[in-house]
C-alpha atoms as a PDB file:
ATOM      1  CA  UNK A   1      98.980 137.007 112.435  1.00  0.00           C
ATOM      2  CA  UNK A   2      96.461 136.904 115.363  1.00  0.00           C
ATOM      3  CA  UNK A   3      95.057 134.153 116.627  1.00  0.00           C
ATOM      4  CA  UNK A   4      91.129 133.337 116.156  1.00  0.00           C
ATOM      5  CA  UNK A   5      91.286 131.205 119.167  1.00  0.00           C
ATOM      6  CA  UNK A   6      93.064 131.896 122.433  1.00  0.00           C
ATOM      7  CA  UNK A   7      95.786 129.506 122.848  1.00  0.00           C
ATOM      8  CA  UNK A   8      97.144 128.605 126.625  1.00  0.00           C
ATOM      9  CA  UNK A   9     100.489 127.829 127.408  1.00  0.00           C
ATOM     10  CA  UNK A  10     100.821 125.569 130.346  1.00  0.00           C
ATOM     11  CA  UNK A  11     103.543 123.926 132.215  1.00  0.00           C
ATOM     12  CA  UNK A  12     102.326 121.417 134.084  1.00  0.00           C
ATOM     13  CA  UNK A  13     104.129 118.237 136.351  1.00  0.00           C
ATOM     14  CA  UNK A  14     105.757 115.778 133.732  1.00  0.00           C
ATOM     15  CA  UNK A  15     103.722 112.361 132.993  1.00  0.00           C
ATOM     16  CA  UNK A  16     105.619 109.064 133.700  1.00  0.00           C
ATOM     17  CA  UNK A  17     107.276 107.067 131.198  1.00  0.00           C
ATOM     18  CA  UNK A  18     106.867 103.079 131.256  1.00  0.00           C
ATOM     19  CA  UNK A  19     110.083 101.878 131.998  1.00  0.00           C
ATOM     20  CA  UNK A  20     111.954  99.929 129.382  1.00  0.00           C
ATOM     21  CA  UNK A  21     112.181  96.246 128.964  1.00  0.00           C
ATOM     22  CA  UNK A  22     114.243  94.641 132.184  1.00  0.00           C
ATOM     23  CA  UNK A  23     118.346  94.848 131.216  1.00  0.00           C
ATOM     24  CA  UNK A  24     117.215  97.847 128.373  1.00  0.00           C
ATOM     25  CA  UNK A  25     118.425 101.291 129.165  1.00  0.00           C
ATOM     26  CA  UNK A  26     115.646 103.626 128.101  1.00  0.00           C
ATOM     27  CA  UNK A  27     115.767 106.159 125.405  1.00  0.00           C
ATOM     28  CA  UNK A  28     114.443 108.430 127.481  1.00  0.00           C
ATOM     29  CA  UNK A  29     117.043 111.316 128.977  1.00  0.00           C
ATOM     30  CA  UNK A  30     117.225 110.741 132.813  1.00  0.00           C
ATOM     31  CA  UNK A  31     115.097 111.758 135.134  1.00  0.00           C
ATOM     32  CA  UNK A  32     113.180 113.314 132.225  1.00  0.00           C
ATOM     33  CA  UNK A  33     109.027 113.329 131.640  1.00  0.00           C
ATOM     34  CA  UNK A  34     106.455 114.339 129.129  1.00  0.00           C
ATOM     35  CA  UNK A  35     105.818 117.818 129.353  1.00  0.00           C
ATOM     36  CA  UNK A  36     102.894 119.310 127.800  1.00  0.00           C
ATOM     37  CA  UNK A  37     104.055 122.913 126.181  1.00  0.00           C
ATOM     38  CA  UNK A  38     101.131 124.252 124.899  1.00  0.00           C
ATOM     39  CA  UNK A  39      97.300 123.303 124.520  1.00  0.00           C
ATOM     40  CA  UNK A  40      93.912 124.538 123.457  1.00  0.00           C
ATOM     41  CA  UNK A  41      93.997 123.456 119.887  1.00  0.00           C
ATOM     42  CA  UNK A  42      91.525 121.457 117.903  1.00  0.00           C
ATOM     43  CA  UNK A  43      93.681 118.016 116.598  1.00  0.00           C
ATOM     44  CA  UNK A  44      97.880 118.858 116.530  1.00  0.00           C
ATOM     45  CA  UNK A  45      99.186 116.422 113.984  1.00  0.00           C
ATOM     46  CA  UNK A  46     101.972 116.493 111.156  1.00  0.00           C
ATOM     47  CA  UNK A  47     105.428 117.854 113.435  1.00  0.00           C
ATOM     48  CA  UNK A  48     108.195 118.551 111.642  1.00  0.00           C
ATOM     49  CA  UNK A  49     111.538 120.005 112.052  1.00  0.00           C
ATOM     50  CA  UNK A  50     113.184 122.989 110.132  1.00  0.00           C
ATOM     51  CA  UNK A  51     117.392 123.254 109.878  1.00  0.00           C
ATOM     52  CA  UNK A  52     117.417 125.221 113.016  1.00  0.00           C
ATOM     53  CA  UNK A  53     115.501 122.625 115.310  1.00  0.00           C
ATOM     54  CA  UNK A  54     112.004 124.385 114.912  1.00  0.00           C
ATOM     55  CA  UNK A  55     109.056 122.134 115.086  1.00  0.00           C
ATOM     56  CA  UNK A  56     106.040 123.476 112.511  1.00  0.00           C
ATOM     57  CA  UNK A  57     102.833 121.578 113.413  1.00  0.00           C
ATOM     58  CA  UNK A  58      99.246 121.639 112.045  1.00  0.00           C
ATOM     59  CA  UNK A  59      95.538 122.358 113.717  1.00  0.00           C
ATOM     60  CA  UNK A  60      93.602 120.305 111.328  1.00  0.00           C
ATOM     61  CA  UNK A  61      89.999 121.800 112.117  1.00  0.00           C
ATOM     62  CA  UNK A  62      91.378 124.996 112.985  1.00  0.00           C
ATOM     63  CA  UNK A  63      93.315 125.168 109.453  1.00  0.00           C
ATOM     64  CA  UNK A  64      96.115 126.009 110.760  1.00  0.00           C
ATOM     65  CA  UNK A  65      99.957 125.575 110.890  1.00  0.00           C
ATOM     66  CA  UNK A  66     102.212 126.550 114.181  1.00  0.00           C
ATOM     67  CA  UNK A  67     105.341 126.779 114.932  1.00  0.00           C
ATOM     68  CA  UNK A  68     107.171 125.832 118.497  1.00  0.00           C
ATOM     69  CA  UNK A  69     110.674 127.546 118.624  1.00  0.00           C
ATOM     70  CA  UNK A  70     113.991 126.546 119.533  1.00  0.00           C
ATOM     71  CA  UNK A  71     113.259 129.738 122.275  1.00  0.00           C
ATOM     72  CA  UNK A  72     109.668 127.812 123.140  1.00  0.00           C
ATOM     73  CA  UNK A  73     107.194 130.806 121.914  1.00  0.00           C
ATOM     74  CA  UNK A  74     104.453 129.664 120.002  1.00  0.00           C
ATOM     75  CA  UNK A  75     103.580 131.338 116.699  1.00  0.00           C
ATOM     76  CA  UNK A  76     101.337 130.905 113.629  1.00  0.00           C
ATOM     77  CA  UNK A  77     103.287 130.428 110.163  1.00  0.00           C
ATOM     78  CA  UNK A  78     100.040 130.157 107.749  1.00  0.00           C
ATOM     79  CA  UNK A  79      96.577 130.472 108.480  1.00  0.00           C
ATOM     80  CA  UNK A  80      93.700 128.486 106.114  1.00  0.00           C
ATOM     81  CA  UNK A  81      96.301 125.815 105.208  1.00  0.00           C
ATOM     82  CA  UNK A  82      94.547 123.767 103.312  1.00  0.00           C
ATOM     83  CA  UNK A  83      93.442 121.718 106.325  1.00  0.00           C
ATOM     84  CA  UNK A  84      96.793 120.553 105.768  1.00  0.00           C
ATOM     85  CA  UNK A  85      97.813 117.418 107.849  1.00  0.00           C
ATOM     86  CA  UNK A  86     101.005 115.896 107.517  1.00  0.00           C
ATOM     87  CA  UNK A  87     104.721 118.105 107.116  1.00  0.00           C
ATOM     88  CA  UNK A  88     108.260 117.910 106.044  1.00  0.00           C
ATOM     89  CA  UNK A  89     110.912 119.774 104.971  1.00  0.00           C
ATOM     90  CA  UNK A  90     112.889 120.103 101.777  1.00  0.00           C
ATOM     91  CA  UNK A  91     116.797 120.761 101.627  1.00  0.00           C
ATOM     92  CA  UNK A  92     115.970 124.518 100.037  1.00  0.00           C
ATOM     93  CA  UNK A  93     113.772 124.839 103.624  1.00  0.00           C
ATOM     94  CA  UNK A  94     110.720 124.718 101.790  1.00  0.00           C
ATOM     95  CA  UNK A  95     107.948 123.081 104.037  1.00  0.00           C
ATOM     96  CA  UNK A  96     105.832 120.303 101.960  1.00  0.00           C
ATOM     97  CA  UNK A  97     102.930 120.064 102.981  1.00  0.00           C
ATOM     98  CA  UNK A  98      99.501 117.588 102.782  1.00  0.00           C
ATOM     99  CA  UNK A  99      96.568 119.630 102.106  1.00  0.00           C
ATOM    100  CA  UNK A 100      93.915 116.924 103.249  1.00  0.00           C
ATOM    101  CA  UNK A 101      91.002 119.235 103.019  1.00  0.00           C
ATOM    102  CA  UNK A 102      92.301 120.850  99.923  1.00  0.00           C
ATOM    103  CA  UNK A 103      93.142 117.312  98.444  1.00  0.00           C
ATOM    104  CA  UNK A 104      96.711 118.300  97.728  1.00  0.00           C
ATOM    105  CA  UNK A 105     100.485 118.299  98.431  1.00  0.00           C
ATOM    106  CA  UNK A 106     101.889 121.648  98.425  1.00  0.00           C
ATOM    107  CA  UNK A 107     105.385 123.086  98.607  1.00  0.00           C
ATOM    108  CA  UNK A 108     105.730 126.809 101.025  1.00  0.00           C
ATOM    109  CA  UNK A 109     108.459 128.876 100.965  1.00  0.00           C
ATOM    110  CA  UNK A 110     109.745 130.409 104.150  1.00  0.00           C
ATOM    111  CA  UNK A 111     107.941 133.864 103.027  1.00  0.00           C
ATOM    112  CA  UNK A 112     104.810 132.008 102.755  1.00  0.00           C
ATOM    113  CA  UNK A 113     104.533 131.189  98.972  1.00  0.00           C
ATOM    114  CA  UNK A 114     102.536 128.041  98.370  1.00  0.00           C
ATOM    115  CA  UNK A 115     102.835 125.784  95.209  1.00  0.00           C
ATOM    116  CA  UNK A 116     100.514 122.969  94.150  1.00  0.00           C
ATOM    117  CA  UNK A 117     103.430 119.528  93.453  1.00  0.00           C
ATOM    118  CA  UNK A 118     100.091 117.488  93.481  1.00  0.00           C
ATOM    119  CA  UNK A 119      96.544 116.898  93.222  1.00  0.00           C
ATOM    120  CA  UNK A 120      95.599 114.770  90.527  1.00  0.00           C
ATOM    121  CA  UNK A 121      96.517 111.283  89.827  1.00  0.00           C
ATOM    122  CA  UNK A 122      95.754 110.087  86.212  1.00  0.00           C
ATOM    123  CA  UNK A 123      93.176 112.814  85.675  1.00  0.00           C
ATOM    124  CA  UNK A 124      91.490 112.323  88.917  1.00  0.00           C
ATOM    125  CA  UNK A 125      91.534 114.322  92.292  1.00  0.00           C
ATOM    126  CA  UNK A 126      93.184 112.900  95.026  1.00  0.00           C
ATOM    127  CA  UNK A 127      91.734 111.423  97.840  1.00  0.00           C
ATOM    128  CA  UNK A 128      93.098 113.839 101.295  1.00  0.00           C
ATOM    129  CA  UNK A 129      96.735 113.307 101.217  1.00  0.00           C
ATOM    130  CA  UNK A 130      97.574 112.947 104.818  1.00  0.00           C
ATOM    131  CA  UNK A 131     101.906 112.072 105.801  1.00  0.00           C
ATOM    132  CA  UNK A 132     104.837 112.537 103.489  1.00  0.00           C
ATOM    133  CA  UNK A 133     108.430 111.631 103.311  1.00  0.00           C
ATOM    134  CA  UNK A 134     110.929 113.370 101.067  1.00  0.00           C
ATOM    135  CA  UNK A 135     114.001 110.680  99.620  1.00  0.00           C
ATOM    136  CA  UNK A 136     117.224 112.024 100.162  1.00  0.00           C
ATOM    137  CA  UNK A 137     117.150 113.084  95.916  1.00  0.00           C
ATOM    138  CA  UNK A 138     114.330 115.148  96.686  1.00  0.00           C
ATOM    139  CA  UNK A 139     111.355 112.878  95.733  1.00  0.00           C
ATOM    140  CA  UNK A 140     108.367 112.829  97.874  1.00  0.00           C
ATOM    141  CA  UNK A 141     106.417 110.218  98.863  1.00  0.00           C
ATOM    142  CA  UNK A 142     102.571 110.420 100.395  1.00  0.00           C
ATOM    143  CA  UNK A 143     100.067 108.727 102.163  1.00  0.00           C
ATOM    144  CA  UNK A 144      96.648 109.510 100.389  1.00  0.00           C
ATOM    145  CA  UNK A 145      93.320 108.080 102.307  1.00  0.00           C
ATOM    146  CA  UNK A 146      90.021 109.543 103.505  1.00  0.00           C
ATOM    147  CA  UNK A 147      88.890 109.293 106.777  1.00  0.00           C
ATOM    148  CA  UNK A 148      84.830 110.708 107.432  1.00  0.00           C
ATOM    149  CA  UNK A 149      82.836 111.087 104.508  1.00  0.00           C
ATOM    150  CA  UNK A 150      83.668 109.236 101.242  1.00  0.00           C
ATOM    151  CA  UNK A 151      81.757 111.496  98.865  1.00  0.00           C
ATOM    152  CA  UNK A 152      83.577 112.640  96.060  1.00  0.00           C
ATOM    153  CA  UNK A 153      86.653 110.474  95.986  1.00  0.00           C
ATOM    154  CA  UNK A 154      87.855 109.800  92.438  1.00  0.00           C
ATOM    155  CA  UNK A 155      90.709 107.227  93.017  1.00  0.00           C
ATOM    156  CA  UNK A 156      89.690 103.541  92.960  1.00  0.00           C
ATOM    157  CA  UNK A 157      90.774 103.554  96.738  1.00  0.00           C
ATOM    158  CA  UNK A 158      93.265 104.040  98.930  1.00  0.00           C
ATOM    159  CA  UNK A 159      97.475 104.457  98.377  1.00  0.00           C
ATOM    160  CA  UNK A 160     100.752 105.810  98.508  1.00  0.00           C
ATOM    161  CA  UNK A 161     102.033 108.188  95.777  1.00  0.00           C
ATOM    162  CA  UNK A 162     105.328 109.189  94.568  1.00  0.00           C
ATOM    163  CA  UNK A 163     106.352 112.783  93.554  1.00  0.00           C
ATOM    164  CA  UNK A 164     109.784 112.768  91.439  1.00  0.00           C
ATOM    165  CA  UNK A 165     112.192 115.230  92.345  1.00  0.00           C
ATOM    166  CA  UNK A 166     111.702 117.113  89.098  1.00  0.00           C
ATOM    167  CA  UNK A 167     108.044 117.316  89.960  1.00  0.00           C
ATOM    168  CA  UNK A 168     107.134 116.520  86.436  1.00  0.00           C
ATOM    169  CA  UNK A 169     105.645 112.627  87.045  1.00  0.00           C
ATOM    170  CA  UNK A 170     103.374 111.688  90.326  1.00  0.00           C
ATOM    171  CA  UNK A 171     104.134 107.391  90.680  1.00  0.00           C
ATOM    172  CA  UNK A 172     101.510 104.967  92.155  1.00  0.00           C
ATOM    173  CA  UNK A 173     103.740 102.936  94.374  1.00  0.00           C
ATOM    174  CA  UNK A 174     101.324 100.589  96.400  1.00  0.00           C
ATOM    175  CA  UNK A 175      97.721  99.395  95.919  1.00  0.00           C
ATOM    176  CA  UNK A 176      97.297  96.610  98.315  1.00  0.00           C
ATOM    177  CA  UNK A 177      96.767  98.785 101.520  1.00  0.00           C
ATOM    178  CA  UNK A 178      93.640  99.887 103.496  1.00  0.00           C
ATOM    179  CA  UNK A 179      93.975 102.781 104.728  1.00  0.00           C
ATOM    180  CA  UNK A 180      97.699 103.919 104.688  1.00  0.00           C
ATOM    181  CA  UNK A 181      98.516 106.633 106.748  1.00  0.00           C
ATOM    182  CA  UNK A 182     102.079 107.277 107.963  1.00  0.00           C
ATOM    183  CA  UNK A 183     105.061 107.609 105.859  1.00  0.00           C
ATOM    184  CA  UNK A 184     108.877 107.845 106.925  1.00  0.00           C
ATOM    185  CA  UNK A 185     112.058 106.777 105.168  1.00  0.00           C
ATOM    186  CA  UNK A 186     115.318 106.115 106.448  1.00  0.00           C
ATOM    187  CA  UNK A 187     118.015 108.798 105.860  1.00  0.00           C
ATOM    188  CA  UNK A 188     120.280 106.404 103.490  1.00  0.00           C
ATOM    189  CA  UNK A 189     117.195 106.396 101.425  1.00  0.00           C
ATOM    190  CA  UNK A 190     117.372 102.275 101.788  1.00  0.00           C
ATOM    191  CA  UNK A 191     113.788 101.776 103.083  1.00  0.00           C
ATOM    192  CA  UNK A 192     110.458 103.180 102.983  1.00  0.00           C
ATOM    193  CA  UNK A 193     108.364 102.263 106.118  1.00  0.00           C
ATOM    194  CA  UNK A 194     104.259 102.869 105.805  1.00  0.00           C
ATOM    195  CA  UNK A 195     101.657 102.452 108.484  1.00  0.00           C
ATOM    196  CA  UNK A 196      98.170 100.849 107.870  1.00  0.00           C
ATOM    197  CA  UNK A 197      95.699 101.612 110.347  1.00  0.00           C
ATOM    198  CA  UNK A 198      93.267 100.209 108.445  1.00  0.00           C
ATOM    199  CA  UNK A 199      94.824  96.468 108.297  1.00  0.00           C
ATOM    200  CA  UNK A 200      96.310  97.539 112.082  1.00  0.00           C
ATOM    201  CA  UNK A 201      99.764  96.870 110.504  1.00  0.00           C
ATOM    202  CA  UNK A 202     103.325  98.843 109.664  1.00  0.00           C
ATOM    203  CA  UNK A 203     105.380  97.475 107.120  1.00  0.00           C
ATOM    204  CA  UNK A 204     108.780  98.090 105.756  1.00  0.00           C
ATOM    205  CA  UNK A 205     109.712  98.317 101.555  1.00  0.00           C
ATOM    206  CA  UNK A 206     113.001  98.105 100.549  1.00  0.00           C
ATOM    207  CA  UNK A 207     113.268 101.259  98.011  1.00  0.00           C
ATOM    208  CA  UNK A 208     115.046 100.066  94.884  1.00  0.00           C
ATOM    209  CA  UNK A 209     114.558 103.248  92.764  1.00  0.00           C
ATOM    210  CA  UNK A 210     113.082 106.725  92.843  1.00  0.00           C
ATOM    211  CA  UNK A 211     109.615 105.543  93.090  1.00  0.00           C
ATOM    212  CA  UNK A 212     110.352 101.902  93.173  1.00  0.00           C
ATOM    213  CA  UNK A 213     109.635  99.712  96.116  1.00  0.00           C
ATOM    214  CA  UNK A 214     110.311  96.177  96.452  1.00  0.00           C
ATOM    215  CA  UNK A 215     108.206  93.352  98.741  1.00  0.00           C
ATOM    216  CA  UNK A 216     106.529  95.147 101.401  1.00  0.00           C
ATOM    217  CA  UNK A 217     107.588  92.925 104.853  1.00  0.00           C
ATOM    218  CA  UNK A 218     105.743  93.242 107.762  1.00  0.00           C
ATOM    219  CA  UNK A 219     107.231  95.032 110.349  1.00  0.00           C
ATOM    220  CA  UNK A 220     105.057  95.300 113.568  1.00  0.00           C
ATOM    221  CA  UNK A 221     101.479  94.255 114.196  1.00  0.00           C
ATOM    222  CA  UNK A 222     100.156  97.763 114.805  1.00  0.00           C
ATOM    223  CA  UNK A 223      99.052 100.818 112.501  1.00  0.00           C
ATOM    224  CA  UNK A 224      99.865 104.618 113.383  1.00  0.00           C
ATOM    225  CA  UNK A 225      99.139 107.834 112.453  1.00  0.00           C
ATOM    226  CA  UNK A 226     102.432 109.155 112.156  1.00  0.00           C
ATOM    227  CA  UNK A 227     106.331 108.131 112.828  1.00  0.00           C
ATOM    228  CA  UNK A 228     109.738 109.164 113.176  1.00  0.00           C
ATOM    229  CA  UNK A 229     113.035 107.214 113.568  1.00  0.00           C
ATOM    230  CA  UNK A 230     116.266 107.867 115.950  1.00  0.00           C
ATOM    231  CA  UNK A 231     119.880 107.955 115.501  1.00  0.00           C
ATOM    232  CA  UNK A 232     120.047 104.724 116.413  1.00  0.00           C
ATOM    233  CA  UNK A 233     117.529 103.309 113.380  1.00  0.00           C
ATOM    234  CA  UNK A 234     114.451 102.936 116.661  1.00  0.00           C
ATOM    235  CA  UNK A 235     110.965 103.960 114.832  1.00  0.00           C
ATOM    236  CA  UNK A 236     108.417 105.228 116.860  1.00  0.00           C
ATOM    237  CA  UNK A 237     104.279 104.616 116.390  1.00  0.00           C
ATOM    238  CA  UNK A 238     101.954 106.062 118.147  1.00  0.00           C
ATOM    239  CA  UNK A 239      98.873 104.088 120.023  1.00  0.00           C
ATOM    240  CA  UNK A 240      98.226 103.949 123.531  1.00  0.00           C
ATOM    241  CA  UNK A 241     101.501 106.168 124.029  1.00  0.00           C
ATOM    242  CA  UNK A 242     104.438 106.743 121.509  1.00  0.00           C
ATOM    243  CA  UNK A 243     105.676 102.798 121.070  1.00  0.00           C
ATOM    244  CA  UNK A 244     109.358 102.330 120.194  1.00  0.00           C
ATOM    245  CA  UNK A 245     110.687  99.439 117.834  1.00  0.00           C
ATOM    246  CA  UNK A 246     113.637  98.219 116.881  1.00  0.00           C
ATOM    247  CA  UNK A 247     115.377  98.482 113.421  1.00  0.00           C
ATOM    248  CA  UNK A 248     114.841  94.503 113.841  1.00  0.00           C
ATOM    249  CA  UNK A 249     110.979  94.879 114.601  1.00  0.00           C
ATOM    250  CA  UNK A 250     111.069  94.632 118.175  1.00  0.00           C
ATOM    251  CA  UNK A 251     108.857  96.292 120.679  1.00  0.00           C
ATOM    252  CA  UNK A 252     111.759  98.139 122.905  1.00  0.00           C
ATOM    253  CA  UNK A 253     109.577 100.860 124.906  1.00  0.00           C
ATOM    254  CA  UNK A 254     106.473 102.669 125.530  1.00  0.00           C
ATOM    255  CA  UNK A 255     106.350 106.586 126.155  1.00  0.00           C
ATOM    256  CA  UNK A 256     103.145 107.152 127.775  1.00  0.00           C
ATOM    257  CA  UNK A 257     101.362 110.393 127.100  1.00  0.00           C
ATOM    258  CA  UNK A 258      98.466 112.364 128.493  1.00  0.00           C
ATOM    259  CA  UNK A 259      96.426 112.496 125.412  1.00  0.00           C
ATOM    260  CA  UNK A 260      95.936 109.992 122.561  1.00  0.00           C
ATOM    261  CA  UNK A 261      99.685 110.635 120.287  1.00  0.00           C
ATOM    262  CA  UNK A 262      98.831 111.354 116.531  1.00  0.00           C
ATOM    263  CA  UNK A 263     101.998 112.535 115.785  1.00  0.00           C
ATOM    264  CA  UNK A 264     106.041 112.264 116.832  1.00  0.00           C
ATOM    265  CA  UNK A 265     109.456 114.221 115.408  1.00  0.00           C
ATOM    266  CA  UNK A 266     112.260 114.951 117.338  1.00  0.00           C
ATOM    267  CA  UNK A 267     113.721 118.712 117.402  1.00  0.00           C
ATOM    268  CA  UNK A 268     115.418 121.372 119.653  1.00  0.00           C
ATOM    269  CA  UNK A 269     118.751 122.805 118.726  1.00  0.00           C
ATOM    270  CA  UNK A 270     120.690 119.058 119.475  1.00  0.00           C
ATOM    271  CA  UNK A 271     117.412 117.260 118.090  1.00  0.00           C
ATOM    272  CA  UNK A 272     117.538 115.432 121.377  1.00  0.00           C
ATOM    273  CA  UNK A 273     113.882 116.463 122.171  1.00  0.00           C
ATOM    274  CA  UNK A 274     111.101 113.866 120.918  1.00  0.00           C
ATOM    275  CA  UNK A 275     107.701 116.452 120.157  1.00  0.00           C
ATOM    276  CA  UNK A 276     104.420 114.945 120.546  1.00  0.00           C
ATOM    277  CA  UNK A 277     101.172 115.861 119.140  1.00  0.00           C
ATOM    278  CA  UNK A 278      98.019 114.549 120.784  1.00  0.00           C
ATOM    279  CA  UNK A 279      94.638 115.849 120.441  1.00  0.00           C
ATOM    280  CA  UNK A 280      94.236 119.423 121.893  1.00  0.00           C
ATOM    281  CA  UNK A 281      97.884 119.516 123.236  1.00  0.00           C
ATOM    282  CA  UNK A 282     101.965 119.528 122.220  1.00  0.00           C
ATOM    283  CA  UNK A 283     103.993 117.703 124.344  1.00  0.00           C
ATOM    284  CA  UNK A 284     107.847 116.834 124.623  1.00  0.00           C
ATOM    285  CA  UNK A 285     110.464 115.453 126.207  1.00  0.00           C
ATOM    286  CA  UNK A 286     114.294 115.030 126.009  1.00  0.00           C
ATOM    287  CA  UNK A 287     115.730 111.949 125.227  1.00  0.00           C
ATOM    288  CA  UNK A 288     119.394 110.226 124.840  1.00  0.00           C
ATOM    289  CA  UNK A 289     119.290 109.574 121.455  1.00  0.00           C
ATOM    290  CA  UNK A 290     119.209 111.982 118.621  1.00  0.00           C
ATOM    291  CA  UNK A 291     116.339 112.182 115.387  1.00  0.00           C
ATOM    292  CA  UNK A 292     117.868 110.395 112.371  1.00  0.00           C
END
């Protein structure tokens, strides 16, 4: 499909990385810096990566999806998507997606073929489902808040939703948040991690069922829009920069990045490339660890 917009490729010098904590070896790959890959967009958010190390990433005003090859060419995958936000793959390479404009969560097949999975909770529309995680059964979780105008919402506020991997039941699994926004598991399944901008907090939920959390525990004093993890169990926020934590909690390293970071997944053929959307722009840049 054509483009309605023209969208410039650049290569420009890298942008420093803050070095690690003294006696810390940084994740970073050596010698390497952000590089931005491609720009002229509207608001990148919602990276994720397919079984061949392609990252698919939306345009939110621009309702669009992209996606960055493993051969770095830019392409467009689906055009009115739904203003569709967050993304994540299924094991069948189906790409779920959050529809926040079309207050949904939708499943596409690689030829393009889009299913609804969600968009009512008891009776009543969703709110803009915004970041997703899929459980290694094939349940989905989802962020669901509104950000701009609050007209029309239906929910009593603001929560995190559970799709079973059936599709036949849609779960309520939190109602004590603000605004939640990001949403990332670990790859055992074991916890659930979901980030409150709102309440300017992340906290971690041991999962003890399909759709079953336990406590929620704090796990660092900051919200984000969206997260991924390493090999290594590190999760990554995004603020001022792409902030890297511990599997204990603790603040390890700062990746500092041109534009404000809305997004972060790693990719590439060895998954040993951490993407970056911010704002108008993608960015990357290689790293020593692997994605999770």
């Amino acid at each position: 499909m054509k483009f309605v917009q023209t969208l410039i490729l650049i290569g420009v010098a890298g942008f420093a990385v803050l070095p690690a904590p003294a006696g810390e070896p940084s994740l970073v790959a050596p010698d390497a810096k952000v590089e931005k890959l491609a720009g002229g967009f509207k608001f990148t958010e919602g990276p994720a990566v397919d079984a061949k190390g392609n990252i698919y990433f939306t345009d939110i005003p621009a309702n669009r999806i992209h996606i960055w090859s493993v051969e770095g060419k830019l392409s467009t995958f689906r055009e009115k998507s739904g203003g569709a936000n967050g993304l994540f793959f299924d094991k069948d390479g189906n790409l779920i997606a959050c529809e926040g404009g079309s207050r949904r969560v939708t499943s596409i097949t690689p030829a393009g073929d889009v299913a609804v999975l969600a968009d009512k909770y008891n009776g009543k529309r969703l709110n803009s489902p915004n970041d997703l995680w899929i459980d290694p059964a094939g349940g989905v979780y989802f962020s669901d808040p509104r950000y701009g105008s609050k007209e029309g919402l239906e929910q009593d506020g603001f929560h995190v939703y559970f799709i079973s991997a059936d599709r036949k039941q849609i779960t309520r699994v939190t109602n004590d948040l603000k605004m939640p926004n990001g949403v990332l598991g670990t790859s055992d399944g074991k916890i659930l991690y979901i980030a409150d901008p709102g309440a300017s907090k992340t906290y971690a939920y041991p999962i003890e069922g399909p759709g079953k959390l336990g406590a929620k525990k704090l796990f660092a004093s900051q919200g984000s829009d969206g997260m991924t993890l390493d090999e290594k169990g590190n999760l990554y926020l995004t603020g001022k920069g792409v902030i890297v934590y511990s599997p204990a909690g603790k603040m390890i390293e700062t990746i500092a990045v041109p534009e404000g970071p809305a997004n972060v997944c790693f990719g590439g053929k060895d998954r040993r490339t951490l993407f970056i959307t911010a704002r108008t722009s993608l960015y990357a840049v290689a790293m020593r660890v692997k994605g999770q």
